[in-house]
Protein backbone atom coordinates (compact mmCIF):
# COMPACT_ATOMS: atom_id res chain seq x y z
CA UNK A 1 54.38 109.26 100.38
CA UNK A 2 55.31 110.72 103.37
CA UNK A 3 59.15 111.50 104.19
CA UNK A 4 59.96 112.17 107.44
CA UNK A 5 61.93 115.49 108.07
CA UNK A 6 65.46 116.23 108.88
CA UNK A 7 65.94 117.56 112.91
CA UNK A 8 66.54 121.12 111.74
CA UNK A 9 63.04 121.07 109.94
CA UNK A 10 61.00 119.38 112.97
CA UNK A 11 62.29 122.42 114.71
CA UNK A 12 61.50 124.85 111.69
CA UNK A 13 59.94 123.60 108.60
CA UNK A 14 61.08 126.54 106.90
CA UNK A 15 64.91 125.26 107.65
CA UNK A 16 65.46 123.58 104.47
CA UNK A 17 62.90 123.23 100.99
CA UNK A 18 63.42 119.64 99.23
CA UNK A 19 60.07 118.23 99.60
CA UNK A 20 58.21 115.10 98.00
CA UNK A 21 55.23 116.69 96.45
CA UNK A 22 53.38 113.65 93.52
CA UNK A 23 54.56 111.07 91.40
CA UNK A 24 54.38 111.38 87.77
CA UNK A 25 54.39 108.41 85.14
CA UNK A 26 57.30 106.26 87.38
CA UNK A 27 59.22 109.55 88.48
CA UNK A 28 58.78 111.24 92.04
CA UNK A 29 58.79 114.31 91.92
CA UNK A 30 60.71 116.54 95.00
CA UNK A 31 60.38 120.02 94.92
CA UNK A 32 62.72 123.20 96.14
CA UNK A 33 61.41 126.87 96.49
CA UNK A 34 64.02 129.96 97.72
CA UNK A 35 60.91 131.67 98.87
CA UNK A 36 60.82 130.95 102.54
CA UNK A 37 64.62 129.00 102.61
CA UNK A 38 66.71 129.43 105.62
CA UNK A 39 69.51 127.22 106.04
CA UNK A 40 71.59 128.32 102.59
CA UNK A 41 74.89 128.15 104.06
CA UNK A 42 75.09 124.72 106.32
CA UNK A 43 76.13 122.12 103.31
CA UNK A 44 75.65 118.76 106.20
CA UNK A 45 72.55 120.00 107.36
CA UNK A 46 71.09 120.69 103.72
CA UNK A 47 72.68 117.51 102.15
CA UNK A 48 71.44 115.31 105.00
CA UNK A 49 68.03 116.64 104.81
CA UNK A 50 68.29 115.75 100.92
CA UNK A 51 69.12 112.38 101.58
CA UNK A 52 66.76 111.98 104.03
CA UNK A 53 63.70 112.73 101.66
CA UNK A 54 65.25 110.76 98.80
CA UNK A 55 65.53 107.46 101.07
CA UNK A 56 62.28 106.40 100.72
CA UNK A 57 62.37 105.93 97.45
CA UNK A 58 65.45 103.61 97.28
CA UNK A 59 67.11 103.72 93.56
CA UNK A 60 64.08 104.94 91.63
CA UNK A 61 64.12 107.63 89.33
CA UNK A 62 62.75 111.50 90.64
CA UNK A 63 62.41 114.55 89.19
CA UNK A 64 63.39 117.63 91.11
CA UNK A 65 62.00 121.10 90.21
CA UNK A 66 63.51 123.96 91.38
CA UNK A 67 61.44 127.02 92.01
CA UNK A 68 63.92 129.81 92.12
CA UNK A 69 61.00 132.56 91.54
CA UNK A 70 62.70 134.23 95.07
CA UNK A 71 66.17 133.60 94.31
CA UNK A 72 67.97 136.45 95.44
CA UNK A 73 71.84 137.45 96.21
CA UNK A 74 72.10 135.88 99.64
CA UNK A 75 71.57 132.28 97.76
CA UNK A 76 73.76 133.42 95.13
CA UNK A 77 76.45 134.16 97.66
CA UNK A 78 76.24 130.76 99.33
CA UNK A 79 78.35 129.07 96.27
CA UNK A 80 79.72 126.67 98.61
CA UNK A 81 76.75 125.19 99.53
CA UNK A 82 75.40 125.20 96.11
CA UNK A 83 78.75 123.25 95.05
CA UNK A 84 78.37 121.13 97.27
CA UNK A 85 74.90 119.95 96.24
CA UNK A 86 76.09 119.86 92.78
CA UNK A 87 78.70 117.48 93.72
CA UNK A 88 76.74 115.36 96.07
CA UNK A 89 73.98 114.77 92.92
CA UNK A 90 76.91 114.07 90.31
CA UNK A 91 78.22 111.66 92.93
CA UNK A 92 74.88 109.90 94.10
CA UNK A 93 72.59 110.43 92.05
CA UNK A 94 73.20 111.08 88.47
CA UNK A 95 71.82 107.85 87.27
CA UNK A 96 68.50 108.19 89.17
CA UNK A 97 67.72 112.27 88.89
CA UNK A 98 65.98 111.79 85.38
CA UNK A 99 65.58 115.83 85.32
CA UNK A 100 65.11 119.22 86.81
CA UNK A 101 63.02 121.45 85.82
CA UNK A 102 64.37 125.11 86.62
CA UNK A 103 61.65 127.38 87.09
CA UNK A 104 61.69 131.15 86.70
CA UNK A 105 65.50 131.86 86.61
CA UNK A 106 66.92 135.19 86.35
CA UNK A 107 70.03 136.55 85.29
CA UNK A 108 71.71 136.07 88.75
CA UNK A 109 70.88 132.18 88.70
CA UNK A 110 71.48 132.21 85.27
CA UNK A 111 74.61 132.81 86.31
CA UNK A 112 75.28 130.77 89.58
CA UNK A 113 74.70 127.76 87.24
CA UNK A 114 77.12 128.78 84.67
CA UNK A 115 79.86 128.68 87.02
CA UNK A 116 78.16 124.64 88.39
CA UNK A 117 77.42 123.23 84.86
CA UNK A 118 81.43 122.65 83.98
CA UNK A 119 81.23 119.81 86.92
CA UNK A 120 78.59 118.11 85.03
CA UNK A 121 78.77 115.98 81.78
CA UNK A 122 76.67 116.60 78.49
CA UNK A 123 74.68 113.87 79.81
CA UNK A 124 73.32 115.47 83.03
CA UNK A 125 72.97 119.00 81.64
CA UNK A 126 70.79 117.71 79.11
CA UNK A 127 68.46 117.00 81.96
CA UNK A 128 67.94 120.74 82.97
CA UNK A 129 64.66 121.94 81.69
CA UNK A 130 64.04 126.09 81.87
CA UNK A 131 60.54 126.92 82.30
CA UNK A 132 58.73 130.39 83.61
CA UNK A 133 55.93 131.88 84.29
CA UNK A 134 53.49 132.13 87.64
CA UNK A 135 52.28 128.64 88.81
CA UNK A 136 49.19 128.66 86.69
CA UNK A 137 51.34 129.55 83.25
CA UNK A 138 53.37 126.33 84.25
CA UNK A 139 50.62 124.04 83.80
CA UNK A 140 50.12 124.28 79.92
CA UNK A 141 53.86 124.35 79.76
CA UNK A 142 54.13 121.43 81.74
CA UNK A 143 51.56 119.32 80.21
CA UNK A 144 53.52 120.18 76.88
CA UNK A 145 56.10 118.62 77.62
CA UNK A 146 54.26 115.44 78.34
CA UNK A 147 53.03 116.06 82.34
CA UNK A 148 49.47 114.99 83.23
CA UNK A 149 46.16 117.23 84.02
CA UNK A 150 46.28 115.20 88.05
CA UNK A 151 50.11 115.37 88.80
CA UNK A 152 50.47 118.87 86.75
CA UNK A 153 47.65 120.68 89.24
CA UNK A 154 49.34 118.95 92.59
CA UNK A 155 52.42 120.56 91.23
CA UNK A 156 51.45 123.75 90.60
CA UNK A 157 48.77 124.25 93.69
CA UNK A 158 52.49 123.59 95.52
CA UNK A 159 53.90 126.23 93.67
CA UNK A 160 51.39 128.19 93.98
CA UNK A 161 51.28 128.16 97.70
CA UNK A 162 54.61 128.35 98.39
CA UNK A 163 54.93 131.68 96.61
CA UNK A 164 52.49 132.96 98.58
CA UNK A 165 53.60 132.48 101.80
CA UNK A 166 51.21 129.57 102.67
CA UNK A 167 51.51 125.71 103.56
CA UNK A 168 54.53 123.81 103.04
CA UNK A 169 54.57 120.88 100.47
């Protein structure tokens, strides 16, 4: 599928990370990295670049997976932003945002999300999914959990490449 990108990220594909990346069983699956993120504090910019990539799809149901191997204190000190993408999901998308797999987080995102999760039913947290590990321990943990061998390896050779510094999704 391709998804056409926001006007910060023609400019800069590094602008903004929420990227279509497979589809698994009848979920699409979107994918965000910190690694190379560098719009964390313009909420417009990074919520219109969300809704640009999740047009396509109309009202089907996605997965996002959140990568947040380079999460560091810079992201942790753009709350606002952060707030404001936990609101616009709650708002918009709670229904179709079957689940999110958080990958790799540490105590300082372990955090950020304590202080987000109140603005979220029992419903919606349930969704959350902690997994960690480099991008080839994800694969037996993702095919655990009921992801297959073909949409497991496009996920991972995205992780994979992400963290180190190569192509975008």
């Amino acid at each position: 599928m391709s998804i056409a990108a926001c006007d910060a990220c023609k400019r800069d594909p590094d602008t903004h990370s929420f990227s279509y990346v497979t589809k698994w069983a009848t979920y699409h699956v979107f994918y965000t990295s910190f690694a190379k993120l560098k719009d964390v504090a313009n909420s417009e910019a990074i919520l219109a670049h969300i809704r640009g990539a999740l047009a396509p799809i109309g009202a089907e149901p996605w997965l996002w997976v959140v990568d947040c191997d380079a999460f560091a204190m810079r992201h942790a000190m753009s709350l606002k932003p952060l707030m404001d993408i936990a609101r616009f999901m709650r708002d918009n998308y709670a229904n179709q945002l079957a689940g999110m797999y958080i990958l790799n987080s540490g105590t300082l995102l372990k955090g950020t999300i304590a202080h987000i999760m109140p603005m979220f039913d029992a419903t919606f947290q349930r969704k959350l999914t902690y997994l960690s590990g480099s991008a080839l321990q994800l694969m037996p943990e993702l095919e655990k959990i009921g992801w297959g061998r073909t949409e497991t390896t496009v996920l991972v050779a995205t992780i994979a490449a992400y963290r180190a510094g190569g192509m975008r999704p």
